[in-house]
N, C-alpha and C. Protein backbone atom coordinates (compact mmCIF):
# COMPACT_ATOMS: atom_id res chain seq x y z
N UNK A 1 -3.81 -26.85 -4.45
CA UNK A 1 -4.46 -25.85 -3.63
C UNK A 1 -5.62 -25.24 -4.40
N UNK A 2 -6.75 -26.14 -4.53
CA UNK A 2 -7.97 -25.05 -5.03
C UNK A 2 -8.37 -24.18 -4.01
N UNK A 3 -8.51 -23.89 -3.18
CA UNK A 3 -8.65 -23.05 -2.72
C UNK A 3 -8.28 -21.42 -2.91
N UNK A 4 -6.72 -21.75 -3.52
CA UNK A 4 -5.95 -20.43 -3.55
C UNK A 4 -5.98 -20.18 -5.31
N UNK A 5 -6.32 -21.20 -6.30
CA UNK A 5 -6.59 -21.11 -7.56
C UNK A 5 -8.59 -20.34 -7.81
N UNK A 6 -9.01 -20.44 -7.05
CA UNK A 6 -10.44 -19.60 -7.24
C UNK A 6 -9.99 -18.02 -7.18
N UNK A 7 -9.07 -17.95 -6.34
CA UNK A 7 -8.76 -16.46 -6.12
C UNK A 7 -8.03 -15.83 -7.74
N UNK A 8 -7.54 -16.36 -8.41
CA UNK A 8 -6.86 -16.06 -9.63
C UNK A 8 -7.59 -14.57 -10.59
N UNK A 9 -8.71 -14.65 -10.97
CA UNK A 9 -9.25 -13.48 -10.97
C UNK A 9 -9.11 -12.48 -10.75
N UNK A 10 -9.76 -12.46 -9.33
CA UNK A 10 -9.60 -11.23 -8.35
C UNK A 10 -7.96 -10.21 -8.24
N UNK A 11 -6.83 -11.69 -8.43
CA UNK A 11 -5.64 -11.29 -7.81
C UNK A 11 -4.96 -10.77 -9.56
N UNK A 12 -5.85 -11.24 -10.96
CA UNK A 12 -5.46 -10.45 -12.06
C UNK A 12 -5.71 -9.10 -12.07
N UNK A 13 -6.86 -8.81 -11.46
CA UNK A 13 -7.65 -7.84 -11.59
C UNK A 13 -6.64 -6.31 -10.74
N UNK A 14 -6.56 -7.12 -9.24
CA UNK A 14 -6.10 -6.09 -8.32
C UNK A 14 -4.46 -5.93 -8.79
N UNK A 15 -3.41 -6.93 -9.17
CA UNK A 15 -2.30 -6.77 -9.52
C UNK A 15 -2.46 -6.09 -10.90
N UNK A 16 -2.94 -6.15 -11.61
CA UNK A 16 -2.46 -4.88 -12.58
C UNK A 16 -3.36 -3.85 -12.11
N UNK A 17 -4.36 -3.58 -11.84
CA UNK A 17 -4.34 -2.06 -11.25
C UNK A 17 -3.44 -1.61 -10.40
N UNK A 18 -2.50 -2.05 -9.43
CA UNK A 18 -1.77 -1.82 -8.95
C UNK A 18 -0.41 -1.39 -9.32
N UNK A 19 -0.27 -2.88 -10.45
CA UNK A 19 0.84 -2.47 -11.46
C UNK A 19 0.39 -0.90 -12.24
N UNK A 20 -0.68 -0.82 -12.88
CA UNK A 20 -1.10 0.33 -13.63
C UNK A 20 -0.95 1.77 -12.90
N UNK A 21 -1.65 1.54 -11.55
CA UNK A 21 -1.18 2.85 -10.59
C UNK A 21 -0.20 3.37 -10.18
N UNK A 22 0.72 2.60 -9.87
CA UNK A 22 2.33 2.43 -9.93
C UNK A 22 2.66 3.46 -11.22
N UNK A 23 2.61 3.11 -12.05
CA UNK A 23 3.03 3.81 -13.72
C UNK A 23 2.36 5.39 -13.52
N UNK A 24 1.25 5.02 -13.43
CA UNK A 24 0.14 6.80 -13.43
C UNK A 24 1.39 7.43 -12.34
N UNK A 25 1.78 6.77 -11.16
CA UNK A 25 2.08 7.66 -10.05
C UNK A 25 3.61 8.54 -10.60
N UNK A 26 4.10 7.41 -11.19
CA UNK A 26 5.55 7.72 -11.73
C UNK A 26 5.25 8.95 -12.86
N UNK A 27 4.10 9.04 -13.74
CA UNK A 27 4.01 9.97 -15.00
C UNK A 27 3.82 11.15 -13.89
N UNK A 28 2.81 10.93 -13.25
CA UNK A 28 2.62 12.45 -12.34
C UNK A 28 3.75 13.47 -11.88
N UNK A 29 4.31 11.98 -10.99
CA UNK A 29 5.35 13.22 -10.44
C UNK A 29 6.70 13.09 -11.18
N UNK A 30 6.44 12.35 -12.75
CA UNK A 30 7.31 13.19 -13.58
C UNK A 30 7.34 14.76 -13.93
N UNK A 31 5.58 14.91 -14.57
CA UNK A 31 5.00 15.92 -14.65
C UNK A 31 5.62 17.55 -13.55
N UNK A 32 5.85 17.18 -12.64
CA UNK A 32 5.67 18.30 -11.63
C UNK A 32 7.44 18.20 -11.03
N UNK A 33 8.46 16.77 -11.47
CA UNK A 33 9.50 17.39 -11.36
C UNK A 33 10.08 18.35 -11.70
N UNK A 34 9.70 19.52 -12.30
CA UNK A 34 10.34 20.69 -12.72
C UNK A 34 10.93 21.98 -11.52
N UNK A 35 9.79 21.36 -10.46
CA UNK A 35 9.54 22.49 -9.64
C UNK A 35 10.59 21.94 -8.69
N UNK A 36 10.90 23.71 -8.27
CA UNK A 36 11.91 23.45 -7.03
C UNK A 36 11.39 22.76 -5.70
N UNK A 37 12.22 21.67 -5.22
CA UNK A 37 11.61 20.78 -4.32
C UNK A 37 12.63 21.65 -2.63
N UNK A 38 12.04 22.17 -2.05
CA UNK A 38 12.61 23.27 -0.86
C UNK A 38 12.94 21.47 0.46
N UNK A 39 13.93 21.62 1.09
CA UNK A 39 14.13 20.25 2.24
C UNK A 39 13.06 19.86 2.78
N UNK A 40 12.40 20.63 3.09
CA UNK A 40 11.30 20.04 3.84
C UNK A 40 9.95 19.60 3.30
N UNK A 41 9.91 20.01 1.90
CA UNK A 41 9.46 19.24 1.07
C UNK A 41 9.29 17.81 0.59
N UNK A 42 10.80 17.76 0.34
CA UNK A 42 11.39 16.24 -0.01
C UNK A 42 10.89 15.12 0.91
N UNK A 43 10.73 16.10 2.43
CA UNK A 43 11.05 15.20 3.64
C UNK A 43 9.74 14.85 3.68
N UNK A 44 8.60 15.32 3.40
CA UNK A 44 7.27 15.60 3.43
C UNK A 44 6.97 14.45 1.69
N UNK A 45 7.34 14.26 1.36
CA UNK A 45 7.38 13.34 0.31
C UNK A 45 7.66 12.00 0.59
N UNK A 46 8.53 11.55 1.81
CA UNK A 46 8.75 10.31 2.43
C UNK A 46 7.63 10.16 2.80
N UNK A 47 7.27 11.01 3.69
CA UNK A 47 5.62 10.78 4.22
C UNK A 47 4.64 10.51 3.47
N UNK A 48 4.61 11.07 2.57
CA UNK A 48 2.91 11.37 2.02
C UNK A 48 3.92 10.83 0.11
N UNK A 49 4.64 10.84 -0.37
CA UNK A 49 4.31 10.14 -1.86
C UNK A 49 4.99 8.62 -1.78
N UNK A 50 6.40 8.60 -1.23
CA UNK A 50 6.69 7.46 -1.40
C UNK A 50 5.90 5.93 -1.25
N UNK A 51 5.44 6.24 0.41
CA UNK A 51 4.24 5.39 0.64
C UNK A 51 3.40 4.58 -0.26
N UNK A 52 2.82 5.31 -1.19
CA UNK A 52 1.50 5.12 -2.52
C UNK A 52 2.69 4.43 -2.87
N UNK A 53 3.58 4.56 -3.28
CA UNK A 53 4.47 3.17 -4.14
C UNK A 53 4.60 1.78 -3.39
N UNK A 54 4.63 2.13 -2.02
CA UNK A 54 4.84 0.73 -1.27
C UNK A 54 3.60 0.00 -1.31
N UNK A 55 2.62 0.72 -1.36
CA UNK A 55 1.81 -0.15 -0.64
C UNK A 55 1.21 -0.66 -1.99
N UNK A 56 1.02 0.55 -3.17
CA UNK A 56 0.80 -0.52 -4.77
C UNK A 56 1.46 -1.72 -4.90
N UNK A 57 2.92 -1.40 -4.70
CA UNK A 57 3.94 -2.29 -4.83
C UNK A 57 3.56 -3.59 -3.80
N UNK A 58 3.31 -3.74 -2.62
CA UNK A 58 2.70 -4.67 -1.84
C UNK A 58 1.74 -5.34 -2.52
N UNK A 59 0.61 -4.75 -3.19
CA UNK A 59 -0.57 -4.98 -3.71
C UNK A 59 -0.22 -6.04 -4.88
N UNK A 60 0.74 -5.57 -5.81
CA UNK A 60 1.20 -6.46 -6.94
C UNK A 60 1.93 -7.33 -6.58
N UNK A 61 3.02 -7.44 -5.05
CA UNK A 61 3.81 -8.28 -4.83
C UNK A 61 2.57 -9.32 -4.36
N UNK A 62 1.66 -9.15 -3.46
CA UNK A 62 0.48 -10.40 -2.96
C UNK A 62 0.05 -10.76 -4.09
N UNK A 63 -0.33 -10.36 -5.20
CA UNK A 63 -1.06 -10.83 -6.55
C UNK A 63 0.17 -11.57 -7.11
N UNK A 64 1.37 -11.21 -7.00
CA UNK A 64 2.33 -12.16 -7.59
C UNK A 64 2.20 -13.44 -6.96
N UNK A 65 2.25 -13.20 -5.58
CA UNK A 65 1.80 -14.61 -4.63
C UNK A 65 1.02 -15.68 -4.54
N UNK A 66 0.02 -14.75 -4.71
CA UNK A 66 -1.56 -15.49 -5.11
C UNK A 66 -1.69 -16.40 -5.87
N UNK A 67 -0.78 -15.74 -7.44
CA UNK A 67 -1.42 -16.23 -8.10
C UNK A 67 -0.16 -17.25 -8.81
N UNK A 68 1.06 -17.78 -7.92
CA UNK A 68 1.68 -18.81 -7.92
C UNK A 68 1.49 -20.04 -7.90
N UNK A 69 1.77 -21.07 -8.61
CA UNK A 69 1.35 -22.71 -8.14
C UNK A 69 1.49 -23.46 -7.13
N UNK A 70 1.52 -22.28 -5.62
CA UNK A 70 1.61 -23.32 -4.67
C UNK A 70 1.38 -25.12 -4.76
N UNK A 71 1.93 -25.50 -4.01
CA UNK A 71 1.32 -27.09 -3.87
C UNK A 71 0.41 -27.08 -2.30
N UNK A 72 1.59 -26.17 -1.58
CA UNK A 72 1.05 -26.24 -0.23
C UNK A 72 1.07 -24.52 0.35
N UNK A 73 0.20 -24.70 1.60
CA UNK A 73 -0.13 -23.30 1.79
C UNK A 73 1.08 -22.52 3.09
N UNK A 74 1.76 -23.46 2.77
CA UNK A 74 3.19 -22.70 3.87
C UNK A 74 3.97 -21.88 3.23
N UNK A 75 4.56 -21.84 1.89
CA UNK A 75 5.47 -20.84 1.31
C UNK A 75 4.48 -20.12 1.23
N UNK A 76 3.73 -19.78 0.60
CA UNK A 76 2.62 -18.65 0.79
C UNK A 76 2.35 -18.06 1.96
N UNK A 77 1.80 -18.54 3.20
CA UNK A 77 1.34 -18.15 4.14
C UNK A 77 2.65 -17.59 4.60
N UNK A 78 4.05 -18.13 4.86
CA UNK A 78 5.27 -17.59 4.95
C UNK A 78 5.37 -16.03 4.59
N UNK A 79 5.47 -15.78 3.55
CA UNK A 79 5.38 -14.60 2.54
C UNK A 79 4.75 -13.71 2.92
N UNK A 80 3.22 -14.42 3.10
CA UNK A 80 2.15 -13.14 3.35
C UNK A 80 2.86 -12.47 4.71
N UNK A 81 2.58 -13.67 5.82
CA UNK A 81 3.44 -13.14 6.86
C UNK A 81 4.53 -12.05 6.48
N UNK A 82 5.91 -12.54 5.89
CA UNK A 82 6.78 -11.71 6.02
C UNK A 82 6.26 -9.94 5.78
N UNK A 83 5.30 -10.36 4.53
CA UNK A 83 5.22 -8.84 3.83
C UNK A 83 4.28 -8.03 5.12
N UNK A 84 3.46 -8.59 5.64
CA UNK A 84 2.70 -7.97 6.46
C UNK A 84 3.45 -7.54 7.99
N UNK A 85 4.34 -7.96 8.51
CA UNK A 85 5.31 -7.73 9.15
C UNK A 85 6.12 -6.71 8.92
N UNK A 86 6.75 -6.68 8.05
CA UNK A 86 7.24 -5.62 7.25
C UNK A 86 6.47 -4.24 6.94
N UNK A 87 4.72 -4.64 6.44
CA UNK A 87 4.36 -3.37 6.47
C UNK A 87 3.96 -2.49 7.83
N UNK A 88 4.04 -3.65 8.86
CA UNK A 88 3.42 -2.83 9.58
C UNK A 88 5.02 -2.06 10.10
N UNK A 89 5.76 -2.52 10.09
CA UNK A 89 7.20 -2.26 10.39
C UNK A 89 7.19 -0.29 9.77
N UNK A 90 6.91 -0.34 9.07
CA UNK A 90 6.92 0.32 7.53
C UNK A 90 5.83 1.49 7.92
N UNK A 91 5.00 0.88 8.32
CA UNK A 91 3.41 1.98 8.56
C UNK A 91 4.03 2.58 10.04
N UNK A 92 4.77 2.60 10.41
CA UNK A 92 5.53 2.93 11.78
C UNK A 92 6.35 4.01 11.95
N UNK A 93 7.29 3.57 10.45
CA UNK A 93 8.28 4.55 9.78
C UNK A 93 7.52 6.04 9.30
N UNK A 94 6.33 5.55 8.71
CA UNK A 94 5.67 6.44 7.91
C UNK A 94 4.60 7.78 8.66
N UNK A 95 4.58 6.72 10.09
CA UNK A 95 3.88 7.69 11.07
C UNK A 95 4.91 8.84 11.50
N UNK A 96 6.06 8.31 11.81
CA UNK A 96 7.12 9.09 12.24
C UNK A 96 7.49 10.14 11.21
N UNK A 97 7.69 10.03 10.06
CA UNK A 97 8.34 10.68 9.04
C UNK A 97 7.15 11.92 8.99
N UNK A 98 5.66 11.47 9.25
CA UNK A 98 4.65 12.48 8.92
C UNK A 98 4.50 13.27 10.39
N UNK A 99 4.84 12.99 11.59
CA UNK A 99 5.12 13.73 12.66
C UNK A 99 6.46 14.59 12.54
N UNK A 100 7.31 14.45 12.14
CA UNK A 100 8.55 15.19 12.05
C UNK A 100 8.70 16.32 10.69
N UNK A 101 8.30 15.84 9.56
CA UNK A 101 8.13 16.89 8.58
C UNK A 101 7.71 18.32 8.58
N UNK A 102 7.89 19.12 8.28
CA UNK A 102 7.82 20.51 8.57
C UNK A 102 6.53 21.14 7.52
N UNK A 103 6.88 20.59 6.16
CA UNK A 103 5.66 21.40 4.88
C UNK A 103 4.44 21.05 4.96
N UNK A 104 4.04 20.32 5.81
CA UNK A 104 2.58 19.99 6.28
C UNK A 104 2.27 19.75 7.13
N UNK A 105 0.96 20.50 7.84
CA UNK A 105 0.56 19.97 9.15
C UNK A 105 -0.55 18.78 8.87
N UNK A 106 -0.56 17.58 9.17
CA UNK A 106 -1.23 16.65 9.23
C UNK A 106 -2.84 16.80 9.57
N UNK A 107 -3.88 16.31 9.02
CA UNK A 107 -5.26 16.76 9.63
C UNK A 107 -5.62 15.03 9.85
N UNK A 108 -6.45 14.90 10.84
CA UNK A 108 -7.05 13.17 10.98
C UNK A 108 -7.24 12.59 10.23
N UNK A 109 -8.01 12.94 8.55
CA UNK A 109 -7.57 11.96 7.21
C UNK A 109 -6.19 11.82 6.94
N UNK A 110 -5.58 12.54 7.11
CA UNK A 110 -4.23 11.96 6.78
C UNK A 110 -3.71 11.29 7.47
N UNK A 111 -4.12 11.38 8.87
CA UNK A 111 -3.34 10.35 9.68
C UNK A 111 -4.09 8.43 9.38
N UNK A 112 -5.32 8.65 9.16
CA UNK A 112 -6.37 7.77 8.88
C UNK A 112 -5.61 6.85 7.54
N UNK A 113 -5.58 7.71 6.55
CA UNK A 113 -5.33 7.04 5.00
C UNK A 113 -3.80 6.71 5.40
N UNK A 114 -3.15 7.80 5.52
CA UNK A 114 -1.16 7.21 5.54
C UNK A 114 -0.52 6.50 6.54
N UNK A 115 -1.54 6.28 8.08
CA UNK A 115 -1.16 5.89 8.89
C UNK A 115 -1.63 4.85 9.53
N UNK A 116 -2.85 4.86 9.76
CA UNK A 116 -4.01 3.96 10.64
C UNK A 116 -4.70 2.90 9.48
N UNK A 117 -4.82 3.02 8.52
CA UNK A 117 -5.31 2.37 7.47
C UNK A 117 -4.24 1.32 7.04
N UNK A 118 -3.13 1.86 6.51
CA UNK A 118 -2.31 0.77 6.45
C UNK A 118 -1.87 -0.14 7.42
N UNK A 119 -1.62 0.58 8.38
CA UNK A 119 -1.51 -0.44 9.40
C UNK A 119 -2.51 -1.43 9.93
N UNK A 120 -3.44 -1.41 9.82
CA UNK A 120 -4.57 -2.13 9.54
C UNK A 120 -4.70 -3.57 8.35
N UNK A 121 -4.09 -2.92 7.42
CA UNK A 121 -4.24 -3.91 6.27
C UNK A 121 -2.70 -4.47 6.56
N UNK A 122 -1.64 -3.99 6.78
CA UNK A 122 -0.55 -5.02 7.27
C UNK A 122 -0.64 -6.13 8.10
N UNK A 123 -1.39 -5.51 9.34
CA UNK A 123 -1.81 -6.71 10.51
C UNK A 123 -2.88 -7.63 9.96
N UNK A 124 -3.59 -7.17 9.19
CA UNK A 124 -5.14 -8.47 8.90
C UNK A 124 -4.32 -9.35 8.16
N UNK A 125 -2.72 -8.65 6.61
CA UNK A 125 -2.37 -9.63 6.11
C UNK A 125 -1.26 -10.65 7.17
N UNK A 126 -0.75 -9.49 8.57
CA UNK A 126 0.24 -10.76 9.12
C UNK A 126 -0.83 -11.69 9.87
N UNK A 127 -1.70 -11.51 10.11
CA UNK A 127 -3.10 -12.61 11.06
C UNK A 127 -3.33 -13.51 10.44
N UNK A 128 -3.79 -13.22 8.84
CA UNK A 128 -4.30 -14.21 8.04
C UNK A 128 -3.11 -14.68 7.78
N UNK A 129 -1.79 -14.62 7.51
CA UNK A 129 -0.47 -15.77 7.70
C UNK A 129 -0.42 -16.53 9.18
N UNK A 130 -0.73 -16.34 9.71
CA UNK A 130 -0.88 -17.19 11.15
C UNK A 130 -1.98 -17.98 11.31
N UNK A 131 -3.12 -17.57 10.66
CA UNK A 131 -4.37 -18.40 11.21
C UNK A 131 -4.35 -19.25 9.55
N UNK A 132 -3.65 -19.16 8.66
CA UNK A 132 -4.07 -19.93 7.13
C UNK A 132 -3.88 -21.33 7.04
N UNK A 133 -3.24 -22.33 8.20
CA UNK A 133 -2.77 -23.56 8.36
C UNK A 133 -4.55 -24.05 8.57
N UNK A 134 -5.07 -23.11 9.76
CA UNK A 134 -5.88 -23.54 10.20
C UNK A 134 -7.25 -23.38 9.71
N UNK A 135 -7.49 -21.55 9.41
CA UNK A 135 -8.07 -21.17 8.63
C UNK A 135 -7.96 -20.58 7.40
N UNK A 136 -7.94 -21.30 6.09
CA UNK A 136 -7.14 -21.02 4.76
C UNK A 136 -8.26 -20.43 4.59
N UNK A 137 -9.94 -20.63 4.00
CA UNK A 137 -10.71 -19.72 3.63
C UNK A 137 -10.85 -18.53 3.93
N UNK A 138 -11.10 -18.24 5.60
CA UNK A 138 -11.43 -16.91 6.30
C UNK A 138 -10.04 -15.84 5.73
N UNK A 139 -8.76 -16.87 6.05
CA UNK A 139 -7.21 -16.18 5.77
C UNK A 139 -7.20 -15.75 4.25
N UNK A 140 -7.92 -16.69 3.23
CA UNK A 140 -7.59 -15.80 1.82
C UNK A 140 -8.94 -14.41 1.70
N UNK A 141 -10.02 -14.51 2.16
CA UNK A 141 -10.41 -13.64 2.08
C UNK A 141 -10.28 -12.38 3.36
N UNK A 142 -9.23 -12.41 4.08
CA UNK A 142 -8.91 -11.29 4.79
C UNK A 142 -7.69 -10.99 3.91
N UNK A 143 -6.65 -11.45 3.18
CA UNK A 143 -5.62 -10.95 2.23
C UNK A 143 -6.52 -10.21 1.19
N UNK A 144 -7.53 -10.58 0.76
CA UNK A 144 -8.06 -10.54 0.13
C UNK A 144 -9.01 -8.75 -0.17
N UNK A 145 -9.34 -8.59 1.38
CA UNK A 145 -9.33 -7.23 1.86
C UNK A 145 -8.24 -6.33 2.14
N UNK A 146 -7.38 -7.13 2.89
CA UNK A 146 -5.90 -6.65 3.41
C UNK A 146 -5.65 -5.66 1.80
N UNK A 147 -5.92 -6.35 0.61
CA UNK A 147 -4.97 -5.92 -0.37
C UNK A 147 -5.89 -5.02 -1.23
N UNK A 148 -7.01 -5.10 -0.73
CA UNK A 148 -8.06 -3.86 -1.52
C UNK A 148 -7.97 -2.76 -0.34
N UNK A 149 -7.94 -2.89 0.64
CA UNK A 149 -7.30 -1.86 1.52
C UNK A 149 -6.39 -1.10 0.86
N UNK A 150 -5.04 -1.51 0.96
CA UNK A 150 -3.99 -1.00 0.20
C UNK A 150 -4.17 -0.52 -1.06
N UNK A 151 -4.86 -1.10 -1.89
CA UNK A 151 -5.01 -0.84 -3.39
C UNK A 151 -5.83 0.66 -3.00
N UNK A 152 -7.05 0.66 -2.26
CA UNK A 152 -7.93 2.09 -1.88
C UNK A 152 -7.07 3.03 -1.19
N UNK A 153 -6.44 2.81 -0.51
CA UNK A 153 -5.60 4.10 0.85
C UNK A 153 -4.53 4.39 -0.14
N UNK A 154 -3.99 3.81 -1.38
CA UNK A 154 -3.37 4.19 -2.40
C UNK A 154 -3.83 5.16 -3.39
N UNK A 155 -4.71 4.84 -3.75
CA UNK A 155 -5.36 5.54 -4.70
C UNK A 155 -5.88 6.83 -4.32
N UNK A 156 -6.50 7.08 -2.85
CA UNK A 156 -6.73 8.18 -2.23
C UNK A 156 -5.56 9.36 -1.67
N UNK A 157 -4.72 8.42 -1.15
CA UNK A 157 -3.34 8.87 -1.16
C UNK A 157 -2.84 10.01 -2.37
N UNK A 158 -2.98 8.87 -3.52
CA UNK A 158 -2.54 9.50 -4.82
C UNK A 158 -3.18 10.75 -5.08
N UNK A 159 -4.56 10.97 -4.95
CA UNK A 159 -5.51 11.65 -5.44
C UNK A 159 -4.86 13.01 -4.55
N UNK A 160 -4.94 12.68 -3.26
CA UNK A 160 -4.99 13.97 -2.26
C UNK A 160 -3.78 14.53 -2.55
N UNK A 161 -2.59 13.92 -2.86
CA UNK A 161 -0.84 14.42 -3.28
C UNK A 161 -1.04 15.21 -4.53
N UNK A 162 -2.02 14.69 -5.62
CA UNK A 162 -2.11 15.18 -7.03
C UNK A 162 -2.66 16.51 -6.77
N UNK A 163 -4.30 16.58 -6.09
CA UNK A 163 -4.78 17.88 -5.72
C UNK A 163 -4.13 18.70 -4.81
N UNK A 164 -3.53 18.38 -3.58
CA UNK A 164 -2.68 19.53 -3.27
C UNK A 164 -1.35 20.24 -3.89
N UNK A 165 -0.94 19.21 -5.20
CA UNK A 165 0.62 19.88 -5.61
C UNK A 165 -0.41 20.79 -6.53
N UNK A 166 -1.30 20.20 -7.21
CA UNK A 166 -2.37 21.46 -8.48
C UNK A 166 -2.66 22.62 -8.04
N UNK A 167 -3.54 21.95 -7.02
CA UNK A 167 -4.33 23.25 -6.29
C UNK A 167 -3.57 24.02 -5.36
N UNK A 168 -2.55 23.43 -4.22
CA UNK A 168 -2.57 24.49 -3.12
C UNK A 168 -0.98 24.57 -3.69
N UNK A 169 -0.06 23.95 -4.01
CA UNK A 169 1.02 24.55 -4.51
C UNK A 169 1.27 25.48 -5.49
N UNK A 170 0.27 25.13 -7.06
CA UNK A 170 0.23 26.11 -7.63
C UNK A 170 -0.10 27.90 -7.36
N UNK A 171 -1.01 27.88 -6.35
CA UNK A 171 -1.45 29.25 -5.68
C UNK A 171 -0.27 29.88 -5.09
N UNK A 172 1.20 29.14 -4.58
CA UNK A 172 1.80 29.66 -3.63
C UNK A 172 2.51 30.67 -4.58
């Protein structure tokens, strides 16, 4: 499969930042476990922190994929499928959990980055598992986005969780 061996690079590059962000996310909210976490907090943490782990974690699981010795492009395309199925499964859960939570009222970026965004990059990666028999080029470079999607709505994610526990929790 040369096709899926050109991508090797790209998929070093994005899997350890992913792997790496993963780690930053874990030191952070080591950092700030001290503080009393009130229920509706916690619940508000399904929503808005756990997420940033899945979808890094997605990010490094496709780079694990990628950058396997396929022979042929069906266990792969399999995979992508499953995972993208799953996320959108997942980006579903995550809408719900951020409608029901109590410690935050949601504003349209948040629904955008934690909700509408991922789900976005789940479906382009379950499409590009369906169309990759036929179309393997167009299909690796929509995973290809699919997973810089995720890697970005992560990182922003992260950012906006970090500045509101600094900024608007510390004030309370």
């Amino acid at each position: 499969m040369t096709m899926l061996s050109g991508w090797e690079n790209f998929y070093v590059i994005v899997g350890s930042s992913a792997g790496a962000l993963i780690g930053l996310q874990f030191v952070v909210l080591t950092l700030i476990a001290d503080r009393p976490i009130p229920e509706d907090t916690a619940r508000a943490g399904q929503a808005f922190a756990t997420p940033n782990i899945v979808h890094f974690g997605a990010v490094l699981l496709l780079s694990g994929i990628q950058s396997a010795p396929w022979e042929q492009v069906l266990p792969a395309s399999i995979l992508w499928g499953v995972l993208g199925v799953c996320g959108m499964a997942y980006a579903a859960v995550v809408s719900n959990r951020m409608r029901t939570q109590n410690a935050y009222m949601p504003v349209a970026e948040d629904w955008l980055f934690h909700s509408v965004l991922p789900l976005i990059a789940y479906t382009v990666l379950a499409a590009a598992a369906f169309t990759a028999h036929s179309y393997l080029r167009q299909s690796l470079f929509a995973i290809g986005a699919a997973s810089l999607l995720l890697l970005f709505v992560g990182i922003h994610n992260a950012w906006d969780a970090v500045t509101f526990h600094v900024f608007t929790k510390k004030l309370n």
